[in-house]
Structure formats: structure tokens, C-alpha cells
Protein backbone atom coordinates (compact mmCIF):
# COMPACT_ATOMS: atom_id res chain seq x y z
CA UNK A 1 -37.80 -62.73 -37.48
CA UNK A 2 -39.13 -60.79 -40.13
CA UNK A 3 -43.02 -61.61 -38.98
CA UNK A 4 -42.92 -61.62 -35.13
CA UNK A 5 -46.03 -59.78 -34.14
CA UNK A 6 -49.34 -60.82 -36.44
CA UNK A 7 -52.74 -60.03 -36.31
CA UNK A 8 -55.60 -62.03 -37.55
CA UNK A 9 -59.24 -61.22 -38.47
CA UNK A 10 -61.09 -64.25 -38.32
CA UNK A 11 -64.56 -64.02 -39.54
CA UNK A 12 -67.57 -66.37 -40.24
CA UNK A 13 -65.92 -68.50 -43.19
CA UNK A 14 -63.84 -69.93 -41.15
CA UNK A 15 -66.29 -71.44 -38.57
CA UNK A 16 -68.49 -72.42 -41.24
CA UNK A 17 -65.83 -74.81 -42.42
CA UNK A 18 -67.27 -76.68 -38.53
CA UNK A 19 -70.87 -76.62 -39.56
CA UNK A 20 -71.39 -73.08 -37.58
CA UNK A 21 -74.29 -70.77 -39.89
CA UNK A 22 -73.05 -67.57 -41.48
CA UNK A 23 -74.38 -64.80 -40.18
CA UNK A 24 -75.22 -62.91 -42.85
CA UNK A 25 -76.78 -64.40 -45.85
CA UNK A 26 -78.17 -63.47 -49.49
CA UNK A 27 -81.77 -63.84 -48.29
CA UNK A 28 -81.22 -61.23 -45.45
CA UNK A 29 -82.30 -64.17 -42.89
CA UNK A 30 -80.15 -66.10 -40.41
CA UNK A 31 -81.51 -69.35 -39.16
CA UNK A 32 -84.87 -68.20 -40.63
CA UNK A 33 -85.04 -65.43 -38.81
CA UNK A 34 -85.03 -61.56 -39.99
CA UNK A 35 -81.84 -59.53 -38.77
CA UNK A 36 -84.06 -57.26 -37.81
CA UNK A 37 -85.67 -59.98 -35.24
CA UNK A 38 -83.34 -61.58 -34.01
CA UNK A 39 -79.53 -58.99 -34.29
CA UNK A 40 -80.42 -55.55 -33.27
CA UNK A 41 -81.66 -54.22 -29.97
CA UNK A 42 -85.17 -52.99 -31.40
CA UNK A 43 -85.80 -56.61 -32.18
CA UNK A 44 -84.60 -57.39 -28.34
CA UNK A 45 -86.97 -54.83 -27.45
CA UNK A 46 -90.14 -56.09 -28.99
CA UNK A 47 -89.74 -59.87 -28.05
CA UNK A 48 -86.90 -60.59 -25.73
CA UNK A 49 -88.36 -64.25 -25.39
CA UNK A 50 -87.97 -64.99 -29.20
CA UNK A 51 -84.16 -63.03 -28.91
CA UNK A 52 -83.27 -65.40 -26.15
CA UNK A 53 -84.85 -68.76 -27.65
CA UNK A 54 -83.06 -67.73 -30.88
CA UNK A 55 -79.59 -67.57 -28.78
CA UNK A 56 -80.11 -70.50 -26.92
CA UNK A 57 -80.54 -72.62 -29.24
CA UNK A 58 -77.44 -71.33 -31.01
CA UNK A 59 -75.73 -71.84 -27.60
CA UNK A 60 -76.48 -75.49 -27.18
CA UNK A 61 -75.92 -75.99 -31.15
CA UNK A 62 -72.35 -75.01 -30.56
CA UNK A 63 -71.93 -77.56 -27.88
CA UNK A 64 -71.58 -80.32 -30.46
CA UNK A 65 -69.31 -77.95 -32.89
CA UNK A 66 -65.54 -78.74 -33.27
CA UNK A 67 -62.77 -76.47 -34.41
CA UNK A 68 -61.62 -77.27 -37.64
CA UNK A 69 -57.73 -77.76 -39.25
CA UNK A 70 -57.91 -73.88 -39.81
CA UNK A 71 -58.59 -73.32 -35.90
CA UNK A 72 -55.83 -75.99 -34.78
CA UNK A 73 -53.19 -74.20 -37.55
CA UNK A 74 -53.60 -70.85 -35.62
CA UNK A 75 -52.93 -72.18 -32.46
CA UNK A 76 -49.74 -73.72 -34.07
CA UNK A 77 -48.82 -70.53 -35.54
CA UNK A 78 -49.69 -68.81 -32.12
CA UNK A 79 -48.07 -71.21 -29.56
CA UNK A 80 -44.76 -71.97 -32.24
CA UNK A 81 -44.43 -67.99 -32.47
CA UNK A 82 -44.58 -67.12 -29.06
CA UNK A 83 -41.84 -69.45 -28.39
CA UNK A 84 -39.62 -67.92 -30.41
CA UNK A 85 -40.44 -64.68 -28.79
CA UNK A 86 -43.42 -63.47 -31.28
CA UNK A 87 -47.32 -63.03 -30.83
CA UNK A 88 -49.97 -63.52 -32.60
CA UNK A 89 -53.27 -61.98 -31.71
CA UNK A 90 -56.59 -63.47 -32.87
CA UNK A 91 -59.46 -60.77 -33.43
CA UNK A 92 -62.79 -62.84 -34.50
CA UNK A 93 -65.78 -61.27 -35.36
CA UNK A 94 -67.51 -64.38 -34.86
CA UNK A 95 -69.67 -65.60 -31.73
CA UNK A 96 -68.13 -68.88 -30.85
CA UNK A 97 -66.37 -70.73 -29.02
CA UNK A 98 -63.85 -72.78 -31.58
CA UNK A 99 -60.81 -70.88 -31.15
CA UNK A 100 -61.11 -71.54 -27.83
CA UNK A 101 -61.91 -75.51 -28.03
CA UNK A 102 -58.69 -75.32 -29.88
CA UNK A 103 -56.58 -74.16 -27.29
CA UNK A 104 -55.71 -70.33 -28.47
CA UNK A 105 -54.84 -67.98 -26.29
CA UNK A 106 -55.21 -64.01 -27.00
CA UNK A 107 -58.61 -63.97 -28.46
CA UNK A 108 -60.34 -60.58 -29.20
CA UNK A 109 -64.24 -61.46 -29.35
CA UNK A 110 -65.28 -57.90 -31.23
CA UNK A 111 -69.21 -58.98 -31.11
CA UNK A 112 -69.14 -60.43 -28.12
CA UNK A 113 -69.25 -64.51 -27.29
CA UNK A 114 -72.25 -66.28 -27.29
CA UNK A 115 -71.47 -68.40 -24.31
CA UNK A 116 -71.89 -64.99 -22.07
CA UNK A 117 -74.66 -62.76 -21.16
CA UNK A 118 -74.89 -58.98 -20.53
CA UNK A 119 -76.85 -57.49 -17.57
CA UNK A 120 -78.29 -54.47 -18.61
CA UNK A 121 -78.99 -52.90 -15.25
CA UNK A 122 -75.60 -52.88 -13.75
CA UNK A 123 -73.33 -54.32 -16.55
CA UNK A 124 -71.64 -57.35 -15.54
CA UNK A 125 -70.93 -60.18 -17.72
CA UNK A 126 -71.43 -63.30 -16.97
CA UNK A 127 -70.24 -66.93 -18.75
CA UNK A 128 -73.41 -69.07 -19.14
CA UNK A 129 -74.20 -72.08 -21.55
CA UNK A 130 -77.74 -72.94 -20.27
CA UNK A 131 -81.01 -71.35 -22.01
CA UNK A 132 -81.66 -67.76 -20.70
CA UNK A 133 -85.25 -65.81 -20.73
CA UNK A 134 -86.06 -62.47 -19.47
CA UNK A 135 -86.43 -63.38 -16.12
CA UNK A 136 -82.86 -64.74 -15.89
CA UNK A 137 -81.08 -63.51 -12.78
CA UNK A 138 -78.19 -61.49 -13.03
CA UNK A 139 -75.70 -62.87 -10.05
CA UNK A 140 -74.36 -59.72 -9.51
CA UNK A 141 -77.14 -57.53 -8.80
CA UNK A 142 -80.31 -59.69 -8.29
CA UNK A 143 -81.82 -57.86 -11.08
CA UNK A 144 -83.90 -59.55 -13.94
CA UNK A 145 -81.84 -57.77 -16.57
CA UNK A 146 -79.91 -60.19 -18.53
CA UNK A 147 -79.36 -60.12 -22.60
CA UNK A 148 -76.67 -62.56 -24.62
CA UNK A 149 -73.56 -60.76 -24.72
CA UNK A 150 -73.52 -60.15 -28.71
CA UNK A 151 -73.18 -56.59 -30.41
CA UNK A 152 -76.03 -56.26 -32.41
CA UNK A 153 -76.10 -54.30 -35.41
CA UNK A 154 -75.88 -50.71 -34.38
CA UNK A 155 -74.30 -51.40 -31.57
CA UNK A 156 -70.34 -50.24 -31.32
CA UNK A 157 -68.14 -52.84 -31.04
CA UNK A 158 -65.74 -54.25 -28.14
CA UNK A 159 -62.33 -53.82 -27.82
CA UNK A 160 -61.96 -51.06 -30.37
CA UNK A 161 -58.79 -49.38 -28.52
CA UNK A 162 -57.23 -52.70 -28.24
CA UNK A 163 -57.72 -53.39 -31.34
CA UNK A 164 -56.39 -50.45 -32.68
CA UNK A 165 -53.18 -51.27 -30.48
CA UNK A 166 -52.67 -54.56 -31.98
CA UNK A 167 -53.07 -53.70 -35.51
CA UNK A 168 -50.49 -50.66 -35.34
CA UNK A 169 -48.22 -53.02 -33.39
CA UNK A 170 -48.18 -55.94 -35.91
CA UNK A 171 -45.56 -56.65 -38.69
CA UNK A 172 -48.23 -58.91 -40.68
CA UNK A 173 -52.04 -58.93 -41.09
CA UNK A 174 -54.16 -61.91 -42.29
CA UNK A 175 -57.82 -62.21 -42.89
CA UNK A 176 -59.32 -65.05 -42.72
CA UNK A 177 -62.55 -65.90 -43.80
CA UNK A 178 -64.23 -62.51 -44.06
CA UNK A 179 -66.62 -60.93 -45.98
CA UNK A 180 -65.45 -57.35 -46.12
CA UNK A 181 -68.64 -55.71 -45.79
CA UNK A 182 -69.10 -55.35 -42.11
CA UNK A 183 -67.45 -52.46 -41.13
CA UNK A 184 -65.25 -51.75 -38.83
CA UNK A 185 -63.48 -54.91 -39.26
CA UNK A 186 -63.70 -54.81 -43.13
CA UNK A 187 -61.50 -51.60 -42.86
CA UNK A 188 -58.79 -53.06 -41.10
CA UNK A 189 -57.26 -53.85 -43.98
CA UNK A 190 -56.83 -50.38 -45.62
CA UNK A 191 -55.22 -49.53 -42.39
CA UNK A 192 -52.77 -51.49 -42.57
CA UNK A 193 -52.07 -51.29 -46.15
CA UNK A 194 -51.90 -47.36 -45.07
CA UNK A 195 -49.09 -48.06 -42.30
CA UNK A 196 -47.40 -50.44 -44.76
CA UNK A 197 -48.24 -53.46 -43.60
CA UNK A 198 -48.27 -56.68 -45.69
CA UNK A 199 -51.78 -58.06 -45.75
CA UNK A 200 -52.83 -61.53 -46.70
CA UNK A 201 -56.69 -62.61 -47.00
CA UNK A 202 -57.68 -66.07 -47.11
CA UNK A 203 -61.39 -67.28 -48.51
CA UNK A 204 -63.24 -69.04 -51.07
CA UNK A 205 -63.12 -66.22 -52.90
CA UNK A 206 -62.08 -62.68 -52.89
CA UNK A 207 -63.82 -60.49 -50.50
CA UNK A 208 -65.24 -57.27 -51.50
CA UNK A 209 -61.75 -55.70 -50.43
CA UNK A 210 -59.81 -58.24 -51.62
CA UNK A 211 -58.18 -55.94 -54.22
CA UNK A 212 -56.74 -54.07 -50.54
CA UNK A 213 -54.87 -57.13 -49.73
CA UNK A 214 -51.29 -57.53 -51.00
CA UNK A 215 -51.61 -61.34 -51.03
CA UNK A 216 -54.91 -63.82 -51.45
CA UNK A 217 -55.14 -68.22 -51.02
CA UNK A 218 -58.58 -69.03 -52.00
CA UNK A 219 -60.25 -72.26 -51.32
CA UNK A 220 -61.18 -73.89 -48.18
CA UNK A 221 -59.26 -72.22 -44.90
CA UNK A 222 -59.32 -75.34 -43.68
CA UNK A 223 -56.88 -76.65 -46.59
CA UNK A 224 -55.03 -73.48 -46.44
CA UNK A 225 -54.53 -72.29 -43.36
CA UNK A 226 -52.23 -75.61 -42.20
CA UNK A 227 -49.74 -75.32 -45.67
CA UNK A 228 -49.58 -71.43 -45.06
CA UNK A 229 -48.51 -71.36 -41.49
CA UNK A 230 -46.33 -74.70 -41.95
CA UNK A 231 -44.13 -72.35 -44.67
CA UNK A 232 -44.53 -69.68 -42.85
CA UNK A 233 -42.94 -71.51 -39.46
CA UNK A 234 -40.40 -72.68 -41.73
CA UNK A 235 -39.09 -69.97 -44.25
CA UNK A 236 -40.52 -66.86 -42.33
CA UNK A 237 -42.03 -65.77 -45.64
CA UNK A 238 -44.89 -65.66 -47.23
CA UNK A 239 -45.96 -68.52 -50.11
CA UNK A 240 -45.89 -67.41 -53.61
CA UNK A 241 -48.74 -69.81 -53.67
CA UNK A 242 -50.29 -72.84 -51.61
């Protein structure tokens, strides 16, 4: 197979497509909230209540979400691949659950997953989908410590090294539904344009690195995604167009 081992970036455009809110926004607010408030650990710090009231009701919101055609054509890219003796490795930068719901299997959550929490005292994490407040328990070490289990801006990533691993290991890199401004994920791409990788970005429009990518299918991922990996499953090439 000439792509047997692909990597995909998955970022907040494609779980809009289910009704899930983009993170970041022209207004500099998400949900009605400042950034400031509600994703960074200075915000955390001030009011931990309004943090974990924010993330709550995120949590239960996603209860009622649904992965969408782009979600279910990954998984058949992912489970038709590894059959033949491939992999395909999903890193999302988003939150949620929906690659999950449909059935995917190595998922790389780089800012954490909403349905988790963090304790801060002695580190465990813990899956949780009720509504959390500072004087949530940790189960671990009795400790009143808990935060949701999200990277916050200024906070370092997870998974970095693995990461790294992955994207030096594939033969193919897509993008899907990323902005290209939040870094490091919007510099995957130049990496593997660097080790001479072919690089394919799907969105409604071109990203802000777009010009990295040796490929682009714009328009709903949705609509995409599902004609892109049929070909791909079937000619092992990439469309001239979709």
C-alpha cells in the first residue's frame, strides 16, 4: 500500500458539523464567556465555581451530541486500513467525545477530554460525566482537588512524544477541520512537509497554513470526508478533486 500508516489532526470544524461550539471565535468569547475566564488556569484560580459550571454544562451538552458522516468515515478509513495491515491514528485537539461515539479506536486527546477530571494534589485522572465543583472528591486520594481535565491555554499539551512518534512514522497526513493558528498542532504540517510527507487539509476554507498543505477539499467535512476515504479505500491515491 502506498498509504499504510496515516495521521490525522482533527480539530474543532469537524465537531461543529454535530452542533459542538468552536472554541475560538472572532469575538474572543466562547459560550459568552472570556478565554481568559473560563480556558486558562488564572481564570481557574479566581473562580473555580464559574470554571466548573462552565464545564459542566458543556459536559451534559455533549450528552445529546452525535458524531457526524465525517466521524463515521474515519472509523471506516481506520477499521478498513487496519485490516489490511495499516493504521491510522486520530490526534484531535478537540474536547469531545464523538470520535469515540463513533467507534474509533487510537485517539490522541492533545487538550485533554472533557468527560475526565484532573486531581491536582496527587494527579490522577478520573472519567466523570456528572457536574463537578471544588469540593469534588478525588477517589484516589480523598483530597478536594479536582479540575476538568482540559489544557488550558498556557498549559503544554498531552501526548507531545507520542505525537511526535506518530507523525514521523506516517506515510500520509490529513487535517481536518483546523484552524492553523493554535500552535503546536498548527505546525504539524510544516513538519511533515519537511520529512516529505504528503499533506492534505480539509475545511471550509483554507486555513492560515493552508498554502503548507500539498492538497486542500473545501466545503463541509462532513460531505468530504466519506468521498475522500471511499477513493482512497479504493484506488490508494489521493483525489484530484471530490
Amino acid at each position: 500500500m502506498q498509504y499504510s500508516r496515516i495521521a490525522v489532526l482533527t480539530g474543532a470544524g469537524i465537531s461543529a458539523e454535530s452542533g459542538v461550539p468552536v472554541f475560538r471565535s472572532e469575538d474572543g468569547l466562547w459560550e459568552q464567556h472570556r478565554i481568559e475566564d473560563v480556558a486558562t488556569y488564572e481564570g481557574f484560580a479566581r473562580d473555580p465555581v464559574l470554571v466548573h459550571n462552565f464545564y459542566n454544562k458543556m459536559r451534559q451538552e455533549l450528552k445529546s451530541r452525535e458524531p457526524n458522516p465525517a466521524h463515521i468515515a474515519l472509523t471506516k478509513l481506520q477499521e478498513e486500513l487496519t485490516a489490511r495491515g495499516g493504521q491510522v491514528t486520530i490526534i484531535t485537539q478537540n474536547i469531545d467525545d464523538l470520535h469515540e461515539k463513533a467507534h474509533s479506536q487510537h485517539v490522541i486527546h492533545m487538550h485533554g477530554e472533557l468527560n475526565k477530571l484532573l486531581c491536582e494534589r496527587c494527579g490522577a485522572r478520573i472519567d466523570f460525566d456528572g457536574n463537578s465543583s471544588p469540593d469534588t472528591v478525588c477517589p484516589k486520594c480523598g483530597k478536594k482537588a479536582m479540575r476538568p481535565d482540559i489544557v488550558w491555554f498556557g498549559e503544554i499539551p498531552y501526548h507531545m512524544e507520542e505525537i511526535q512518534q506518530v507523525l514521523f512514522a506516517c506515510d500520509l497526513f490529513l487535517a481536518v477541520g483546523t484552524s492553523g493558528v493554535v500552535y503546536p498542532a498548527a505546525g504539524f504540517v510544516s513538519m511533515c512537509r519537511h520529512l516529505g510527507k504528503p499533506c492534505v487539509e480539509f475545511n471550509l476554507e483554507p486555513s492560515v497554513v493552508g498554502n503548507v498543505f500539498n492538497h486542500g477539499y473545501y466545503g463541509k467535512a462532513g460531505t468530504t470526508m466519506p468521498k475522500f476515504v471511499d477513493y482512497l479505500l479504493e484506488h490508494d491515491a489521493l483525489p484530484e478533486k471530490l
